[in-house]
C-alpha atoms as a PDB file:
ATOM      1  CA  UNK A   1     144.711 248.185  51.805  1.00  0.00           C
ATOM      2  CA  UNK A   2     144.252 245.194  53.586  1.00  0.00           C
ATOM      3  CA  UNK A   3     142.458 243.954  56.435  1.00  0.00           C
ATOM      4  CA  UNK A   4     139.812 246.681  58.456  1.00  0.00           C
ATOM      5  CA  UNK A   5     140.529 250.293  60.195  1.00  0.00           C
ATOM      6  CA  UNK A   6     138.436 251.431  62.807  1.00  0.00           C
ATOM      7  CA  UNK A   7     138.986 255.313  63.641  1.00  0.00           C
ATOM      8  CA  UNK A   8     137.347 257.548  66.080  1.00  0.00           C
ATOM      9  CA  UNK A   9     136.508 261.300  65.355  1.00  0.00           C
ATOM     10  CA  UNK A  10     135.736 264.140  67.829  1.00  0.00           C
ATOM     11  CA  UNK A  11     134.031 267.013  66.435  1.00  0.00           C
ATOM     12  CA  UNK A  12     133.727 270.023  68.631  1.00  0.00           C
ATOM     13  CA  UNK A  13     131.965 272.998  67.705  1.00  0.00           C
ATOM     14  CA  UNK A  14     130.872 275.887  69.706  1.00  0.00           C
ATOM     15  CA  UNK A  15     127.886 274.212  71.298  1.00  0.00           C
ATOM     16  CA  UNK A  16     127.949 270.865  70.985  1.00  0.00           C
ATOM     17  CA  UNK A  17     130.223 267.926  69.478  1.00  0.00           C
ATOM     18  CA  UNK A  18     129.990 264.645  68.961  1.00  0.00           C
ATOM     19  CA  UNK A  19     131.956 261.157  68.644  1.00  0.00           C
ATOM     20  CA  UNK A  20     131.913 259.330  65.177  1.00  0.00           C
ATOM     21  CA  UNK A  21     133.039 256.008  64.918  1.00  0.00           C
ATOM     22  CA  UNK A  22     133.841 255.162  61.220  1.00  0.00           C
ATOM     23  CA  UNK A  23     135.043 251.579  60.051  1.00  0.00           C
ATOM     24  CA  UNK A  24     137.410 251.071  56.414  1.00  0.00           C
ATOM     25  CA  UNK A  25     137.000 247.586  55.251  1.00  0.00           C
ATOM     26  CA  UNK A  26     139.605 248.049  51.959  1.00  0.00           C
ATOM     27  CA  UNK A  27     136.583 248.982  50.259  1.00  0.00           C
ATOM     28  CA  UNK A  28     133.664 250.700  51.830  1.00  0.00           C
ATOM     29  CA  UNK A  29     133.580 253.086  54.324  1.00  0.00           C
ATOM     30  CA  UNK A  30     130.922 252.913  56.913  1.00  0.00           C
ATOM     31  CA  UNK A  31     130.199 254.950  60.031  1.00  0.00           C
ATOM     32  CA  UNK A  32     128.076 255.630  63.085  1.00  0.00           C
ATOM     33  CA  UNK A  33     127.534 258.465  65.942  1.00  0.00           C
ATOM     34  CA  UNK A  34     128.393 257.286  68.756  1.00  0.00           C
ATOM     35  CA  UNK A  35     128.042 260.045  71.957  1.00  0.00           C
ATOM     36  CA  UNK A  36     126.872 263.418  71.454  1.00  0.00           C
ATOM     37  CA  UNK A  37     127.088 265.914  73.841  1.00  0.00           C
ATOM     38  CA  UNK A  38     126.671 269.940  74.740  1.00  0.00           C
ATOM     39  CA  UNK A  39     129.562 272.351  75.162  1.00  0.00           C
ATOM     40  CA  UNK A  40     128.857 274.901  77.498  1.00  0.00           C
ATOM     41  CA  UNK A  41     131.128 277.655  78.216  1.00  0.00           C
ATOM     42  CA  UNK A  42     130.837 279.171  81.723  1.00  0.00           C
ATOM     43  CA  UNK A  43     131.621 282.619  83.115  1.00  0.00           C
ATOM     44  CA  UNK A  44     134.962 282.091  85.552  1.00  0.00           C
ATOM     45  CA  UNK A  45     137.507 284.617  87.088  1.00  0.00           C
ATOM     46  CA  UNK A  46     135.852 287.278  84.739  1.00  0.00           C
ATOM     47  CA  UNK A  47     136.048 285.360  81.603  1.00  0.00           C
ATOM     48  CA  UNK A  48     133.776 283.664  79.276  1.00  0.00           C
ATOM     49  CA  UNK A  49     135.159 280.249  79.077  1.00  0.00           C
ATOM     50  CA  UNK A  50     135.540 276.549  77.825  1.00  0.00           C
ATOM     51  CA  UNK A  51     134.663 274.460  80.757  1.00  0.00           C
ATOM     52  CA  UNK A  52     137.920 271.623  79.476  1.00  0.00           C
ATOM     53  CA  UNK A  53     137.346 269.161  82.217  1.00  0.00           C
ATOM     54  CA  UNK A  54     133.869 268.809  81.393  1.00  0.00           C
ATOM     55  CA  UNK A  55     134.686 268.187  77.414  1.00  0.00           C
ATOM     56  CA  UNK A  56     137.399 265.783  78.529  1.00  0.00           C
ATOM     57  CA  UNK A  57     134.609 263.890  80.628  1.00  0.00           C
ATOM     58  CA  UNK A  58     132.775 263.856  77.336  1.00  0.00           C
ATOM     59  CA  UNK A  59     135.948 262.779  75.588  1.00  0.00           C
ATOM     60  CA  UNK A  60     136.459 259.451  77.791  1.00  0.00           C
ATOM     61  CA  UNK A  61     132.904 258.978  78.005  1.00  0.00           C
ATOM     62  CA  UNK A  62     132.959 258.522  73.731  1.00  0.00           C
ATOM     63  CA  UNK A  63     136.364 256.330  73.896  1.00  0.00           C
ATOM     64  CA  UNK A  64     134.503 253.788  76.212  1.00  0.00           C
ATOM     65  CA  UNK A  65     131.398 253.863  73.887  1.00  0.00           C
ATOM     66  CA  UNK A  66     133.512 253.306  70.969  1.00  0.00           C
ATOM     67  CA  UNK A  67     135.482 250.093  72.349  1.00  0.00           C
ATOM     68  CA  UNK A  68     138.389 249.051  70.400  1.00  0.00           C
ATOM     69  CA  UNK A  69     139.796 251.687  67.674  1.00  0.00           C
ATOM     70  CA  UNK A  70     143.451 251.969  65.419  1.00  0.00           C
ATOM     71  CA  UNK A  71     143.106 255.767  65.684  1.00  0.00           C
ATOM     72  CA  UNK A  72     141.768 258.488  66.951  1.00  0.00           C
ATOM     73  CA  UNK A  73     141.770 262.194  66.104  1.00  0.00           C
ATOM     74  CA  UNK A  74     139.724 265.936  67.154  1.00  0.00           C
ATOM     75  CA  UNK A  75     138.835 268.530  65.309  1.00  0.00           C
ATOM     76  CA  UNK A  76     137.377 271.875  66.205  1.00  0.00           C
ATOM     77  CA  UNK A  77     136.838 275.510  65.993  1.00  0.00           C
ATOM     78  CA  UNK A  78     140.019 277.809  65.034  1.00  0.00           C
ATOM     79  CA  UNK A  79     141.414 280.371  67.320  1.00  0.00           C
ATOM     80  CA  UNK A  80     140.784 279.093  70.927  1.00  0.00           C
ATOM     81  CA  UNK A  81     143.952 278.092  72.616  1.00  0.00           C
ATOM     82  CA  UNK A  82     144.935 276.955  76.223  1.00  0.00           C
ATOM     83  CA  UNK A  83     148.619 278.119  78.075  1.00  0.00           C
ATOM     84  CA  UNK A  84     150.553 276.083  79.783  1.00  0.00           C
ATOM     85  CA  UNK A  85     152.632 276.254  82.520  1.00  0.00           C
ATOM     86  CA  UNK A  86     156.238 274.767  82.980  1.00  0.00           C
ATOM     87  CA  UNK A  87     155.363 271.874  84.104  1.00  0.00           C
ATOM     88  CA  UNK A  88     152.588 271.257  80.963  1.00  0.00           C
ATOM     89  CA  UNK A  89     149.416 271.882  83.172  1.00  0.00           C
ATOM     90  CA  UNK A  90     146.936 273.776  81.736  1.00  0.00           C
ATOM     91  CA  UNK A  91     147.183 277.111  83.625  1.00  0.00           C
ATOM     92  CA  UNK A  92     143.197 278.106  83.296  1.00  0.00           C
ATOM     93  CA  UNK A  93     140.274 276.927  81.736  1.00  0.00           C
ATOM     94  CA  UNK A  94     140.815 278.505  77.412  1.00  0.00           C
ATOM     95  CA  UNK A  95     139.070 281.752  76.923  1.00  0.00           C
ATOM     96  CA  UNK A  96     136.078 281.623  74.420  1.00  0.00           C
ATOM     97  CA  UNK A  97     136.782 283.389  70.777  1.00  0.00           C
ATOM     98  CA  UNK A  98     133.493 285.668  71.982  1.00  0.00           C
ATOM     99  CA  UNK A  99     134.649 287.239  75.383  1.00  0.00           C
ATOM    100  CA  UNK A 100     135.255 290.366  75.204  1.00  0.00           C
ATOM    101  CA  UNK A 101     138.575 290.772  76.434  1.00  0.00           C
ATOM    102  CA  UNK A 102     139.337 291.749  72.620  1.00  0.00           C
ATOM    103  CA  UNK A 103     137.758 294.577  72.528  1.00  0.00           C
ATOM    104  CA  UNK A 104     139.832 297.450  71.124  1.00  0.00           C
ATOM    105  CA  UNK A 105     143.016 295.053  70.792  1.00  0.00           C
ATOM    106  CA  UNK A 106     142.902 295.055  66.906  1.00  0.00           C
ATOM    107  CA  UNK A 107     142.998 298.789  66.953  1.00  0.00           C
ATOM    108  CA  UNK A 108     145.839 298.932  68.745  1.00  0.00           C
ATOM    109  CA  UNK A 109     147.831 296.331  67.343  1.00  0.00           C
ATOM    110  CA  UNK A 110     147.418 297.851  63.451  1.00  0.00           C
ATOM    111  CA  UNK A 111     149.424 300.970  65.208  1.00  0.00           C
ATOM    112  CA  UNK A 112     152.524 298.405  64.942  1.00  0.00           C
ATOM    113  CA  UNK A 113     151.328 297.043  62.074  1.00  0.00           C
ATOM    114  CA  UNK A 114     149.168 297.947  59.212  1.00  0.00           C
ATOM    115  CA  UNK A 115     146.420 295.745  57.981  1.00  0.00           C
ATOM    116  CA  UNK A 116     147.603 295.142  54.663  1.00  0.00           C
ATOM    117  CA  UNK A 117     150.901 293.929  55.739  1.00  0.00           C
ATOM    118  CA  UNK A 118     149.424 291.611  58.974  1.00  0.00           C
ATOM    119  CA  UNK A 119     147.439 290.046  55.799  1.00  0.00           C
ATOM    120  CA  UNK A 120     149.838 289.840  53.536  1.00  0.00           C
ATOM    121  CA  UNK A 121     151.748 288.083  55.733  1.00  0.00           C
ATOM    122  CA  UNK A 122     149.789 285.940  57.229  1.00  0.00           C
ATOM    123  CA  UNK A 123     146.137 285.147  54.816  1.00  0.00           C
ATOM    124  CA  UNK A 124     143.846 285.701  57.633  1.00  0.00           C
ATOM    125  CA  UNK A 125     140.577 287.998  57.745  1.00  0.00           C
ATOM    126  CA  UNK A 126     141.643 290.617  60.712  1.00  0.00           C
ATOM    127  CA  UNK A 127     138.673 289.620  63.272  1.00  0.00           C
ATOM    128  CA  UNK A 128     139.333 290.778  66.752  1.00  0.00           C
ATOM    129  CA  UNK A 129     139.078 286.791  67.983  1.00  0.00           C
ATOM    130  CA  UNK A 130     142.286 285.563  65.961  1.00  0.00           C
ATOM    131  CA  UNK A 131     144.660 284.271  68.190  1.00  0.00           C
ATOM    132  CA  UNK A 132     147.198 287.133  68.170  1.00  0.00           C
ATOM    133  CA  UNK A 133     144.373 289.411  68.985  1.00  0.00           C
ATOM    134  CA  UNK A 134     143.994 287.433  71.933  1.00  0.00           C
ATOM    135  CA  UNK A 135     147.204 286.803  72.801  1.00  0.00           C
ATOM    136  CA  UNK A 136     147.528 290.720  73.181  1.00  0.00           C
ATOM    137  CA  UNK A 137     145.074 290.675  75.905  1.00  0.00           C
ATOM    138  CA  UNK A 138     146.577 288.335  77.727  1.00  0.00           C
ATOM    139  CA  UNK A 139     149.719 290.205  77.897  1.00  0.00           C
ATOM    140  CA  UNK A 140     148.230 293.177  78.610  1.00  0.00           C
ATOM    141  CA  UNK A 141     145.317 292.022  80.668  1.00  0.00           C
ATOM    142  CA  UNK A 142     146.623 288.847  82.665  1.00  0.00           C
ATOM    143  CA  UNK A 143     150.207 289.632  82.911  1.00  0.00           C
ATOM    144  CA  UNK A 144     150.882 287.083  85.660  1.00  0.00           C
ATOM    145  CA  UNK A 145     149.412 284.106  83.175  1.00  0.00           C
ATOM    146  CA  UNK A 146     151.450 285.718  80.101  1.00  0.00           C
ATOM    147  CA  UNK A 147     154.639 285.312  82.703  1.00  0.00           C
ATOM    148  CA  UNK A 148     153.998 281.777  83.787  1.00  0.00           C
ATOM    149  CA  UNK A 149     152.864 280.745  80.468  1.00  0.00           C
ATOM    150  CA  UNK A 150     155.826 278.555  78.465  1.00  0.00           C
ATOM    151  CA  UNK A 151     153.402 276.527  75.953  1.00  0.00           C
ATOM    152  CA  UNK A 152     150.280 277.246  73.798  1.00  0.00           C
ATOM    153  CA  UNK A 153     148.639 274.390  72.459  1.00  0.00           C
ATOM    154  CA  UNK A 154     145.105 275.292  69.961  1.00  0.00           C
ATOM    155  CA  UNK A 155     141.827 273.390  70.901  1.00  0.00           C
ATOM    156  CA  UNK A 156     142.326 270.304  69.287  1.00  0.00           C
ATOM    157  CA  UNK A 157     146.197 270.084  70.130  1.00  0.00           C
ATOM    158  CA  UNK A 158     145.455 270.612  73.528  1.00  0.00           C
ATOM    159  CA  UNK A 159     142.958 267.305  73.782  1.00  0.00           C
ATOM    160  CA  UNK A 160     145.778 265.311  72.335  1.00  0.00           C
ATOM    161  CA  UNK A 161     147.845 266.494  75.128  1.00  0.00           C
ATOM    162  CA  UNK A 162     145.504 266.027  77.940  1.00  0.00           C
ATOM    163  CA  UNK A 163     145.041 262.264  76.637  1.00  0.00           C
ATOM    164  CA  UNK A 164     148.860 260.990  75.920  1.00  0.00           C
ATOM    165  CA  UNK A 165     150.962 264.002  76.647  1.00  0.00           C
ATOM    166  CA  UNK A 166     152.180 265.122  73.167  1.00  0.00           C
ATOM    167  CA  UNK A 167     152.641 268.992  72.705  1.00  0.00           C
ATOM    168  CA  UNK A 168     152.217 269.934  69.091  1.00  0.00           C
ATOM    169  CA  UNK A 169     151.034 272.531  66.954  1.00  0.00           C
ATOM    170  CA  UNK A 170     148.880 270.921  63.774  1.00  0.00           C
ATOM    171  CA  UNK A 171     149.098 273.358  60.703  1.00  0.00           C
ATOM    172  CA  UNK A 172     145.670 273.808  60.279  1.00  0.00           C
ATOM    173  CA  UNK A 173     144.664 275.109  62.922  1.00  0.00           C
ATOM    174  CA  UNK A 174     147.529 277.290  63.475  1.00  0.00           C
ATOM    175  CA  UNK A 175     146.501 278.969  60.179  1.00  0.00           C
ATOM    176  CA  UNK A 176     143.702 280.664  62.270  1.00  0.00           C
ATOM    177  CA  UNK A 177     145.689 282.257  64.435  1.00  0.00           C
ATOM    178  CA  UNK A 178     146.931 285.366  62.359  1.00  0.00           C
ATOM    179  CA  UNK A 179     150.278 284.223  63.119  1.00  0.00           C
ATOM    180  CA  UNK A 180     151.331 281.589  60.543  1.00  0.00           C
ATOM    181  CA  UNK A 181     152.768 282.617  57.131  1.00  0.00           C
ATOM    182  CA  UNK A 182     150.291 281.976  54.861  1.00  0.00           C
ATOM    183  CA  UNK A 183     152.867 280.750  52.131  1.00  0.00           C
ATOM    184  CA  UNK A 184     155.356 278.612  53.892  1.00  0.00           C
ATOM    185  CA  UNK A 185     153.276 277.538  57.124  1.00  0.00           C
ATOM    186  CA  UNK A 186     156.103 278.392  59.078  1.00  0.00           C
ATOM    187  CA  UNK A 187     155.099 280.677  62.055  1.00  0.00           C
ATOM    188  CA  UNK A 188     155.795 284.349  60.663  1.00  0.00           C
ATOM    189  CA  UNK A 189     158.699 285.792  62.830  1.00  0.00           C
ATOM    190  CA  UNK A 190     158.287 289.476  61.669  1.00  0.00           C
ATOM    191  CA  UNK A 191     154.793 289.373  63.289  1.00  0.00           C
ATOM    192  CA  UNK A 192     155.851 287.636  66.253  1.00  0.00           C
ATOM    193  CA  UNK A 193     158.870 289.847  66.423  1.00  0.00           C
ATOM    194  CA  UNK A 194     156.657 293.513  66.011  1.00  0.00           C
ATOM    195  CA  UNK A 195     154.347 292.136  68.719  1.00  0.00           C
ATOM    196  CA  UNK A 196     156.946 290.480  71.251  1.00  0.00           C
ATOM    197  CA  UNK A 197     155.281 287.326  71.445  1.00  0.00           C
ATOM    198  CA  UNK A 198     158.496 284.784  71.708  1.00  0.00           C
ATOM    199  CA  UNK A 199     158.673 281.920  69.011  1.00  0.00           C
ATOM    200  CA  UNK A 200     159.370 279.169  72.082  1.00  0.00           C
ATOM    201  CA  UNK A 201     155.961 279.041  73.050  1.00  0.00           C
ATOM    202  CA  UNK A 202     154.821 277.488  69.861  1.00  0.00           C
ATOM    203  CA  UNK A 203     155.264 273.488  69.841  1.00  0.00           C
ATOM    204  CA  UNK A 204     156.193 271.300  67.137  1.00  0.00           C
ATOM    205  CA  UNK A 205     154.561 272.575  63.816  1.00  0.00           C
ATOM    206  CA  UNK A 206     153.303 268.947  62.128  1.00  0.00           C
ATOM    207  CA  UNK A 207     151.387 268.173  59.359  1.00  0.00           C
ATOM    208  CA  UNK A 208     147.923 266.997  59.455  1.00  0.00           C
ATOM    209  CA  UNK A 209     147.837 263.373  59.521  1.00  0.00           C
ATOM    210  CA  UNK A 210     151.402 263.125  61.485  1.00  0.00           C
ATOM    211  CA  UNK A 211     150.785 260.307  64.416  1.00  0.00           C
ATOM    212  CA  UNK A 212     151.586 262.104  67.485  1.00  0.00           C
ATOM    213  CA  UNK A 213     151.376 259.586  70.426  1.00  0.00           C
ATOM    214  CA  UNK A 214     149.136 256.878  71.302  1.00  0.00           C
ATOM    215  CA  UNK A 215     146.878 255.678  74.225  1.00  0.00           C
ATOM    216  CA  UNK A 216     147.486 252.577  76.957  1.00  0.00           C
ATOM    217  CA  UNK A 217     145.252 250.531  74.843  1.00  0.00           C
ATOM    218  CA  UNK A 218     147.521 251.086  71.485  1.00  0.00           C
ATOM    219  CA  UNK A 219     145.306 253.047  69.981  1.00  0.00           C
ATOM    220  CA  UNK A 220     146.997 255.828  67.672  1.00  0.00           C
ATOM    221  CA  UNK A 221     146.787 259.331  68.685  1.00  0.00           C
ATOM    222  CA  UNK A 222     146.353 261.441  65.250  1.00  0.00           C
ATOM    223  CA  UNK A 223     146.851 264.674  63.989  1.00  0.00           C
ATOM    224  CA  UNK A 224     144.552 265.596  62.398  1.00  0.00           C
ATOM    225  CA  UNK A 225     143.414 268.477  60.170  1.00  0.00           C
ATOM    226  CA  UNK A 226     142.404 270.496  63.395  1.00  0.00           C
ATOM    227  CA  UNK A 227     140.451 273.170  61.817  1.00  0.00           C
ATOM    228  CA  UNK A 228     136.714 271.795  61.115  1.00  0.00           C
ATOM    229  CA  UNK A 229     136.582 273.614  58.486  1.00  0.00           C
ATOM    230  CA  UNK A 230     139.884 272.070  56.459  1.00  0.00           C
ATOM    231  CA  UNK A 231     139.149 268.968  57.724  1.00  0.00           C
ATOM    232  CA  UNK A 232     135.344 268.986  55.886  1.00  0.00           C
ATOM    233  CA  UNK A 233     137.592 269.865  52.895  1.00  0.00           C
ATOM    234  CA  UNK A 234     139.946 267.059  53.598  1.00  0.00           C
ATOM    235  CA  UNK A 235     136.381 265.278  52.611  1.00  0.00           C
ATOM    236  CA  UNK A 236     135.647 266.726  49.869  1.00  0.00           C
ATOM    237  CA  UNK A 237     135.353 264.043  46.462  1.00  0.00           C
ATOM    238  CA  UNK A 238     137.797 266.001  44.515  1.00  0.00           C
ATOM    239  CA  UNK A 239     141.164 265.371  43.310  1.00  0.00           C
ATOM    240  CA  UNK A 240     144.180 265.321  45.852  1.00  0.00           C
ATOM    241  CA  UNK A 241     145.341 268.754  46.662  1.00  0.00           C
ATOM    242  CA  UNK A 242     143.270 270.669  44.040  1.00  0.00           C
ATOM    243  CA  UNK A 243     141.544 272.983  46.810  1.00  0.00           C
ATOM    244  CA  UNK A 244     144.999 273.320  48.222  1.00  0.00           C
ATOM    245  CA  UNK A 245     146.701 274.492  45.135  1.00  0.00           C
ATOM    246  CA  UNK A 246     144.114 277.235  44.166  1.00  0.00           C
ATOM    247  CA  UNK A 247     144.003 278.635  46.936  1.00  0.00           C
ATOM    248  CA  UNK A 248     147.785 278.956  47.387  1.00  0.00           C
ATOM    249  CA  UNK A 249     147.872 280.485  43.531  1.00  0.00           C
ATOM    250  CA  UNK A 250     144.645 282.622  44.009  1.00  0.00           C
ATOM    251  CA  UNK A 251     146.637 283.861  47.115  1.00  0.00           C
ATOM    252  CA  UNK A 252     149.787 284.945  45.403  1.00  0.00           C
ATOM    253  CA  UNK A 253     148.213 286.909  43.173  1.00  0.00           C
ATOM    254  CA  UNK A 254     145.611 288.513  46.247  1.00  0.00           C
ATOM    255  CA  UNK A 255     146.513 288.786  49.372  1.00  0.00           C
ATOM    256  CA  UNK A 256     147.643 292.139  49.276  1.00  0.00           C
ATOM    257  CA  UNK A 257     145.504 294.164  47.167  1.00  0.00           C
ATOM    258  CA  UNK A 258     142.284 292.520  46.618  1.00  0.00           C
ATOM    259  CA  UNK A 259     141.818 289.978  48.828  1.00  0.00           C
ATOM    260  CA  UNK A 260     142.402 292.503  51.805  1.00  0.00           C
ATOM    261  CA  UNK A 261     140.436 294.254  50.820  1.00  0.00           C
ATOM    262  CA  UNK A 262     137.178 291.878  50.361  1.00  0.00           C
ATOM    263  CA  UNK A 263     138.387 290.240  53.644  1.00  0.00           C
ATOM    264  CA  UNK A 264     139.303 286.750  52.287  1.00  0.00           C
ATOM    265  CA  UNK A 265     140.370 284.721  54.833  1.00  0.00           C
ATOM    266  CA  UNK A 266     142.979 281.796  53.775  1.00  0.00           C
ATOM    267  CA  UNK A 267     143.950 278.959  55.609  1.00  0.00           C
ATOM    268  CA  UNK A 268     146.662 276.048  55.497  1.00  0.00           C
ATOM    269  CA  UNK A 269     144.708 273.134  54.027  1.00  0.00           C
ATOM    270  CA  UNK A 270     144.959 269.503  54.779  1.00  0.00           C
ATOM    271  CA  UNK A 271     146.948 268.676  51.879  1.00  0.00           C
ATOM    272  CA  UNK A 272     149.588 271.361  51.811  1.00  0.00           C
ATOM    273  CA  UNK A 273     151.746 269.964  54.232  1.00  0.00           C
END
């Protein structure tokens, strides 16, 4: 590589996040925090929630701190997702993974579905704030937003959308929704079938990495391994793909016997796509 990169990473976790700038020159790699901030979920309409508008304050608040970058790219917690509407507004602020609007929901969906075969199927530790979990509620508990809703975007697909508009669903982070096949990636269409949750309103599956848009200023809009915990794997000093491939063997051989049983939670990695 030739020539100097300048990206910019958001890292969200559940109470704060922060802004890293991080500069490639073809040979080192240097970088610097530049904006930290809280995240503070709020109680609204009954919910525990994300308070978005605030963390997209705190989003254009680090791209003018920055200045110029190539790229740009968000990671955060799994689970949390945002609906929206027909038009591609956001219908209400996401619901935080700790609410309790769960509560009983995994219960009542292993009556349709036994918790061997929802892990077999899909790698992930049954924990009453997985996605489908939540998506349950919704139906059940919101049944005006389920109606209206035509689009669900995850945490860190839905800040690429509010800043240039693309709707797409990163692999990564779908992996924590209890939805995804854990061997293919591919959203699992038995599961969405035995709970009547309708393929459509999953965008674009991409691989981390895929460039997804960009902003007025040029700037590259990335995919990125959306997860925070894949992408501190993506990090790792180890050889391409080697986390990737043993977990995708150990898998095979696991996930429905052992591994269910000790609750081991797989995920699509960076480097499976």
């Amino acid at each position: 590589m030739s020539g100097k990169t300048t990206v910019l990473a958001f890292d969200f976790g559940a109470s704060s996040g922060r802004a890293v700038k991080a500069v490639y020159d073809g040979a080192a790699l240097s970088y610097e925090e530049v904006h930290r901030f809280e995240n503070c979920p709020r109680e609204k309409d009954g919910r525990l929630r994300w308070d978005f508008s605030a963390l997209m304050d705190e989003v254009r608040t680090g791209l003018g701190k920055a200045g110029a970058v190539d790229s740009i790219g968000f990671d955060t917690w799994g689970v949390d997702f945002g609906l929206l509407g027909k038009n591609g507004t956001l219908l209400e602020d996401p619901v935080h993974y700790r609410d309790g609007r769960t509560a009983g929901m995994v219960e009542q969906a292993l009556r349709t579905m036994d918790a061997r075969t929802l892990y077999g199927a899909t790698g992930n530790q049954i924990m009453a704030i997985n996605t489908l979990f939540q998506l349950l509620a919704v139906k059940e508990q919101a049944p005006e937003v389920w109606r209206r809703a035509k689009r669900l975007l995850f945490m860190p697909d839905l800040f690429i959308h509010a800043l240039c508009g693309a709707q797409v669903c990163e692999r990564t982070i779908a992996s924590t929704s209890q939805m995804q096949d854990a061997r293919t990636g591919a959203w699992d269409r038995d599961v969405l079938a035995a709970y009547r949750i309708p393929e459509r309103m999953f965008a674009l599956s991409v691989p981390s990495g895929t460039v997804v848009g960009a902003l007025e200023n040029g700037a590259k809009v990335v995919a990125v391994a959306g997860h925070d915990t894949q992408c501190a794997v993506a990090a790792l000093p180890t050889p391409v793909g080697h986390g990737a491939c043993w977990g995708a063997s150990w898998t095979r051989r696991c996930s429905r016997k052992r591994a269910c049983g000790w609750a081991f939670p797989t995920n699509w990695g960076p480097m499976a796509a």
